[in-house]
C-alpha atoms as a PDB file:
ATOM      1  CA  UNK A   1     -19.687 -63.791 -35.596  1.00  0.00           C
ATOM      2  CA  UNK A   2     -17.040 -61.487 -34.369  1.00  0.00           C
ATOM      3  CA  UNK A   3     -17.867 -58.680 -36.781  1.00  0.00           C
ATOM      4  CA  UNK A   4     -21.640 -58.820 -34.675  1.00  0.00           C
ATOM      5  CA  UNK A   5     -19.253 -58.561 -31.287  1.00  0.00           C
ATOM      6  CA  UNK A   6     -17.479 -55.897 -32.629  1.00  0.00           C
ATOM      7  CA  UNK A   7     -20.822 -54.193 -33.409  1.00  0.00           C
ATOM      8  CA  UNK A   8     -22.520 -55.229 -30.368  1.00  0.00           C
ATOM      9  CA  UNK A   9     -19.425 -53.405 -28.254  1.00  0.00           C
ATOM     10  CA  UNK A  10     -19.506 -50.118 -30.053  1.00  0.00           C
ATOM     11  CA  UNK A  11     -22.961 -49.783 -30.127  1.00  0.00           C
ATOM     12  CA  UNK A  12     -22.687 -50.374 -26.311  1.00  0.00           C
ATOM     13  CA  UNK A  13     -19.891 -47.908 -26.181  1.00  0.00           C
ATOM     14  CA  UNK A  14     -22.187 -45.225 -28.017  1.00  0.00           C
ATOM     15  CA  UNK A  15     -24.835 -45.880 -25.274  1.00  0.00           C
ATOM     16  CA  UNK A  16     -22.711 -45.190 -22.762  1.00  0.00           C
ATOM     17  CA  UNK A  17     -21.233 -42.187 -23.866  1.00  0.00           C
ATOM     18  CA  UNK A  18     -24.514 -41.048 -24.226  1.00  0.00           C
ATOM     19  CA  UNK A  19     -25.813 -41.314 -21.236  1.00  0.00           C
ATOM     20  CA  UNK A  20     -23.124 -39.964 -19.148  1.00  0.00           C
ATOM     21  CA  UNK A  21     -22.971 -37.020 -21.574  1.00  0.00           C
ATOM     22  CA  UNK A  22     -20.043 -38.260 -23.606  1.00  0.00           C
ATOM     23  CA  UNK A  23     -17.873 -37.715 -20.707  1.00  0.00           C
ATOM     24  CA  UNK A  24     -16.403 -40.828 -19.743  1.00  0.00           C
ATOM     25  CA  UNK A  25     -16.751 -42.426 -16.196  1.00  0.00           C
ATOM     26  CA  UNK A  26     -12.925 -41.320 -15.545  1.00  0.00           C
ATOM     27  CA  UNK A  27     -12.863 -37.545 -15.811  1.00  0.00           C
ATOM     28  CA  UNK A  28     -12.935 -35.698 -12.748  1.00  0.00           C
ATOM     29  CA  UNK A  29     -16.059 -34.196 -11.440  1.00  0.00           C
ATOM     30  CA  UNK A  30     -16.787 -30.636 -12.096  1.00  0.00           C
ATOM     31  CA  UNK A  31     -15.897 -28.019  -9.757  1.00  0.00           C
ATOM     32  CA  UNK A  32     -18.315 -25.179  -8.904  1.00  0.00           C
ATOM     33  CA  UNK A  33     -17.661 -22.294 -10.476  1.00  0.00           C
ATOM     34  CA  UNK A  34     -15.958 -18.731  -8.937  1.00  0.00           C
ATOM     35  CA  UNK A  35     -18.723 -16.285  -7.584  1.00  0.00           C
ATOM     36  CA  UNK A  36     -19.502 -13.887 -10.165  1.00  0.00           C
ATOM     37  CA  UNK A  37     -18.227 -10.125 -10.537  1.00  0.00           C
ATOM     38  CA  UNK A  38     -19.390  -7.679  -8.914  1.00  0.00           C
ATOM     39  CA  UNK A  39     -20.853  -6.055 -11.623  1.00  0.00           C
ATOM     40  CA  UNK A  40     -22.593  -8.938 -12.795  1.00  0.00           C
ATOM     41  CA  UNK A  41     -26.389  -7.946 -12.386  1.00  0.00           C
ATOM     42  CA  UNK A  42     -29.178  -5.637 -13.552  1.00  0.00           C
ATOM     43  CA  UNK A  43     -28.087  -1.825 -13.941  1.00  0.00           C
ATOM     44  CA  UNK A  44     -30.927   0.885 -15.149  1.00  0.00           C
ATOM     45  CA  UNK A  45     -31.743   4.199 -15.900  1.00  0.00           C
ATOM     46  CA  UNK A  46     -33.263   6.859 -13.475  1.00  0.00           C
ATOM     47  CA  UNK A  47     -36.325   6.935 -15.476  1.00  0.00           C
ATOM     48  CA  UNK A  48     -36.362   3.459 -15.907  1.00  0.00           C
ATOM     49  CA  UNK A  49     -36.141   3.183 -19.755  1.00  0.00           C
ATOM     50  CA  UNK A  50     -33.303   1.580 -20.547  1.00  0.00           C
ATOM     51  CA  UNK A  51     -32.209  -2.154 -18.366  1.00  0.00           C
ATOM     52  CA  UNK A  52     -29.126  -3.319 -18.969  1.00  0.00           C
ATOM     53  CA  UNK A  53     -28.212  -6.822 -17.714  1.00  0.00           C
ATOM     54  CA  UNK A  54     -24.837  -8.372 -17.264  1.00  0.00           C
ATOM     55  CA  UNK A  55     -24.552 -11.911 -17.039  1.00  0.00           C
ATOM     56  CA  UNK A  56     -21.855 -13.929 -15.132  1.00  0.00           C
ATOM     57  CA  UNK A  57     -20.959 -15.275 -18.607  1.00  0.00           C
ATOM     58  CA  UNK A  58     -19.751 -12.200 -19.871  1.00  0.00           C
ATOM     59  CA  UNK A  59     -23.013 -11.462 -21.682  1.00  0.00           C
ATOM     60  CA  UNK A  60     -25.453  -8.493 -21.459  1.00  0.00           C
ATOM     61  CA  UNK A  61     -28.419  -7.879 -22.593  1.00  0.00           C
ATOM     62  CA  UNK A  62     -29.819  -4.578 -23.271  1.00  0.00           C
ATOM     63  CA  UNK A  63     -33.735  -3.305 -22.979  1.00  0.00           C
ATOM     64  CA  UNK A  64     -35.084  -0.268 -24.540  1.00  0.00           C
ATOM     65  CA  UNK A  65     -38.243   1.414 -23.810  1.00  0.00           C
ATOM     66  CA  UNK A  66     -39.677  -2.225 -22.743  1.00  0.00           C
ATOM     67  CA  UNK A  67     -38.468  -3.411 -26.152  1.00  0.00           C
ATOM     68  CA  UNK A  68     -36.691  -6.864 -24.622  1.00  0.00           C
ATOM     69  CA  UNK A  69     -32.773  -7.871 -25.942  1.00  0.00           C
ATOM     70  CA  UNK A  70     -32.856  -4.595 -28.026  1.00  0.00           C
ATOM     71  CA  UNK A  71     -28.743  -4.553 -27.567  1.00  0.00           C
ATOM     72  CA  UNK A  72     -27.276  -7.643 -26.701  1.00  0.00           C
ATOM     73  CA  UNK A  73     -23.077  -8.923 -26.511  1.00  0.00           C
ATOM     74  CA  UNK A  74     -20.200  -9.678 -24.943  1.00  0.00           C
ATOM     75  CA  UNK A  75     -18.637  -7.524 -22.347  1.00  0.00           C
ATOM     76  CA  UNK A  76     -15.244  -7.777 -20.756  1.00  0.00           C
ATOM     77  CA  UNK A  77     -14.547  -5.661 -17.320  1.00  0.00           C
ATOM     78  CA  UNK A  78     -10.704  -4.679 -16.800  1.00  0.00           C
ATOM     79  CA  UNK A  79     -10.639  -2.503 -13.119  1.00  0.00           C
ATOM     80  CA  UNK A  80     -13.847  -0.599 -13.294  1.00  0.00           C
ATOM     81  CA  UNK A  81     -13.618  -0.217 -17.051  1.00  0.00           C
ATOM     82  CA  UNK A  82     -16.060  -2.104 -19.220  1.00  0.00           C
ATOM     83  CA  UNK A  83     -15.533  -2.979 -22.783  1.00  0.00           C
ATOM     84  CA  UNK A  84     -19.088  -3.451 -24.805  1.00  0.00           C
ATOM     85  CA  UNK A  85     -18.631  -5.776 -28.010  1.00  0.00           C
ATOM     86  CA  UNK A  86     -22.154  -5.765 -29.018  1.00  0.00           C
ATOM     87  CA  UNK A  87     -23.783  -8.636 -31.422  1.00  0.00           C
ATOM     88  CA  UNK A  88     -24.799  -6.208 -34.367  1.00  0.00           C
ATOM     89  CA  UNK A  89     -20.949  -5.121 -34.628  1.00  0.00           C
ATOM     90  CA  UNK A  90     -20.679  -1.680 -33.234  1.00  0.00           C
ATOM     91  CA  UNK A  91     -18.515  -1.416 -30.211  1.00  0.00           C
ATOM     92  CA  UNK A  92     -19.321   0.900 -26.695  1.00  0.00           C
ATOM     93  CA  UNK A  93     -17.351   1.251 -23.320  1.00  0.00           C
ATOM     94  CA  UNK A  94     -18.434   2.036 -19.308  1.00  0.00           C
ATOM     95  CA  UNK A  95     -16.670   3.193 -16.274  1.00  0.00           C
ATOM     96  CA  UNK A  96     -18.181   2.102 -12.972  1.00  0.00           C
ATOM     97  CA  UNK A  97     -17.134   5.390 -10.473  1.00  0.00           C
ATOM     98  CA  UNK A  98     -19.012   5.224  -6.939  1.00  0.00           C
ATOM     99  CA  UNK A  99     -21.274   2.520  -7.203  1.00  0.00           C
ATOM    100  CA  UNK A 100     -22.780   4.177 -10.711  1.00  0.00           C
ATOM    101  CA  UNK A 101     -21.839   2.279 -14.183  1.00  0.00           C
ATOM    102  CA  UNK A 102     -21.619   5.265 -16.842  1.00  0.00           C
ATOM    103  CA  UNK A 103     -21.818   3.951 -19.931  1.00  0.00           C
ATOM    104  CA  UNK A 104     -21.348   6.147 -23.230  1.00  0.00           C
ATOM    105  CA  UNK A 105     -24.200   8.898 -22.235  1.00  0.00           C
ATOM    106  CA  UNK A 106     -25.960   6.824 -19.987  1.00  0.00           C
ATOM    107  CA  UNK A 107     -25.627   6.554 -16.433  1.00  0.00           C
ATOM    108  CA  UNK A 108     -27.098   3.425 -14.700  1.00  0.00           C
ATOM    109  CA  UNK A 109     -27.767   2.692 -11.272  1.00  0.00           C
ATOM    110  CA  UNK A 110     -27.785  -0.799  -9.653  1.00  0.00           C
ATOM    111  CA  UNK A 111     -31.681  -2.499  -9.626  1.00  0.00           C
ATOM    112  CA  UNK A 112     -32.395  -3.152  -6.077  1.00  0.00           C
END
């Protein structure tokens, strides 16, 4: 009889934790999170063949003559200096001077 009590409560437990998520009626609601950076946003090309996206969560992803997610990573912004870790393994940087983002040979232009 206990052993089926025992059961009973931790199957009730596992409910519970499910359906708040797993986390617990006594942690603290979440806060909203910071506004993003600046930068975060859609930067292209004059011609408009190459879209580059960065994403508040320090993602970017990268389109190529329409080709969608042709380049996409991890970027990490220090000043006006970007730092590209890209997903394939090869590594690129940026410099944002006057409202332009120059990255390697490119040179992007905020989408508006």
């Amino acid at each position: 009889m206990i052993g089926k009590v025992l059961l009973a409560i931790g199957v009730l437990t596992a409910m519970t934790a499910c359906a708040d998520g797993g986390r617990g009626s006594k942690q603290a609601p979440q806060r909203a999170s910071a506004a993003p950076h600046p930068y975060v946003g859609m930067w292209v090309t004059a011609d408009g063949r190459i879209r580059q996206e960065l994403l508040p969560d320090g993602r970017y992803e990268e389109e190529r003559d329409g080709r969608k997610r042709a380049y996409t990573g991890r970027y990490t912004v220090t000043g006006s200096h970007l730092d590209y870790f890209d997903d394939a393994g090869f590594t690129a940087t940026g410099d944002v001077r006057d409202g332009v983002l120059y990255h390697e040979h490119l040179v992007l232009h905020r989408e508006r």
